[in-house]
Protein backbone atom coordinates (compact mmCIF):
# COMPACT_ATOMS: atom_id res chain seq x y z
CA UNK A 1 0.00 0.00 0.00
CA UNK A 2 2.91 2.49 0.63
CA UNK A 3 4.40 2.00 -2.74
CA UNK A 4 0.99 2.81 -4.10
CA UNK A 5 0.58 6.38 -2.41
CA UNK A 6 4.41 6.77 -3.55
CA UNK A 7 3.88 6.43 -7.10
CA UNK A 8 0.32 7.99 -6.85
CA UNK A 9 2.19 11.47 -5.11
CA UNK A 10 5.00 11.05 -8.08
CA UNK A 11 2.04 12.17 -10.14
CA UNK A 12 2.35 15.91 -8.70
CA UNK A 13 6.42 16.71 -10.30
CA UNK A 14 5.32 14.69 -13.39
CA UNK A 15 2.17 16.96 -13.82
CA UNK A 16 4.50 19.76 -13.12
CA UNK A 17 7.19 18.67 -15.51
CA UNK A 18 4.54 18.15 -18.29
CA UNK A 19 2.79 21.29 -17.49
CA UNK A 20 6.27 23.43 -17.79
CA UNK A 21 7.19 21.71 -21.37
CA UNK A 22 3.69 22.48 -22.82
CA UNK A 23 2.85 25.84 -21.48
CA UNK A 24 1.46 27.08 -24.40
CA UNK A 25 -1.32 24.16 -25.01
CA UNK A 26 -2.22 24.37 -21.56
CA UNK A 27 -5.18 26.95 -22.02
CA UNK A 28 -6.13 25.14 -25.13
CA UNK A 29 -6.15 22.15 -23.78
CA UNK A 30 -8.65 22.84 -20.82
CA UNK A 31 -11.86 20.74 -21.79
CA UNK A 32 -9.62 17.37 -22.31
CA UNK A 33 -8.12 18.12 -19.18
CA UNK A 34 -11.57 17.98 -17.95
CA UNK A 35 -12.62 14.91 -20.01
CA UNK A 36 -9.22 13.12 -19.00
CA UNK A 37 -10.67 13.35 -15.08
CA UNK A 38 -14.10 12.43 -15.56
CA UNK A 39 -13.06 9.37 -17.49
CA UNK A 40 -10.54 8.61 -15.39
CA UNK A 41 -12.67 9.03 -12.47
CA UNK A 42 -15.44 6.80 -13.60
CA UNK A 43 -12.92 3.93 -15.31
CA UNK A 44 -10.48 4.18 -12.40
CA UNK A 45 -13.39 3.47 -10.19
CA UNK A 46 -14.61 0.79 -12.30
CA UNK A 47 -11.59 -1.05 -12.36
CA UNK A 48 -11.21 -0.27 -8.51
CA UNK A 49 -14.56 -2.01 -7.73
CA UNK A 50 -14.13 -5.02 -10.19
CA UNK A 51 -11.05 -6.08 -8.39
CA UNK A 52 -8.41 -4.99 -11.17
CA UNK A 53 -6.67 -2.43 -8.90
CA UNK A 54 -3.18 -1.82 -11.04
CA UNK A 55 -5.26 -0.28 -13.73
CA UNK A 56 -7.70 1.90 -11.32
CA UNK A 57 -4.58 3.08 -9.97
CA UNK A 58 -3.27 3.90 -13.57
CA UNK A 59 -6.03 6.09 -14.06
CA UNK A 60 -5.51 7.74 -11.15
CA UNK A 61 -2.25 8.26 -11.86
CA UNK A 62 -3.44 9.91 -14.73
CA UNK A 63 -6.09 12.10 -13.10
CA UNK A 64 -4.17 13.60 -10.69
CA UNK A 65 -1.63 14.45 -13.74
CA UNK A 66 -4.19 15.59 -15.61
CA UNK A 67 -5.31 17.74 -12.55
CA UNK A 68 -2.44 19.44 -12.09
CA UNK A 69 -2.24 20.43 -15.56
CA UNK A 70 -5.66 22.09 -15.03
CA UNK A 71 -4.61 23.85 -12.76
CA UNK A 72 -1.77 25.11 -13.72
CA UNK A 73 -3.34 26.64 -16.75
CA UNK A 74 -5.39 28.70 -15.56
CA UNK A 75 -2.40 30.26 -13.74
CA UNK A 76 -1.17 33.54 -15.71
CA UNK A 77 2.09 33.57 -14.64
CA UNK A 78 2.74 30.09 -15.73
CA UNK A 79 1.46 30.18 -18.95
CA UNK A 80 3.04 33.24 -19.73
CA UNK A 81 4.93 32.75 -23.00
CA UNK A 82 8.30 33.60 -22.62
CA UNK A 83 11.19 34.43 -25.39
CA UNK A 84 14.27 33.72 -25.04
């Protein structure tokens, strides 16, 4: 169960590291970003329920990436393009 939460809390730099490389299709992207955690939600609680918990926690994995991608879009700082 511990290794679980650790990979699950890995999520939060990988979301970050994916959110810095894409800044600029993070406001585009918004509505999938949304679609990604309903769909996660509702498979990864499927899964969860039907005994199959490696993939629920897959799609967990990817909601909470997902998630922080969200909400780092709608952050104006971060999404601020930048020239170098």
């Amino acid at each position: 169960m511990i290794a679980e939460i650790v990979l699950l809390v890995l999520a939060i730099p990988v979301g970050l590291l994916i959110a810095a490389m894409t800044r600029d299709e993070l406001v585009e992207g918004r509505k999938w970003f949304k679609v990604i955690i309903i769909v996660g939600v509702a498979v990864g609680g499927w899964f969860y329920l039907t005994g199959d918990k490696a993939i629920a926690y897959t799609c967990l994995f990817g909601v909470i990436v997902a998630f922080v991608s969200l909400i780092k879009s709608k952050d104006k700082k971060w999404v601020k393009r930048r020239f170098s």
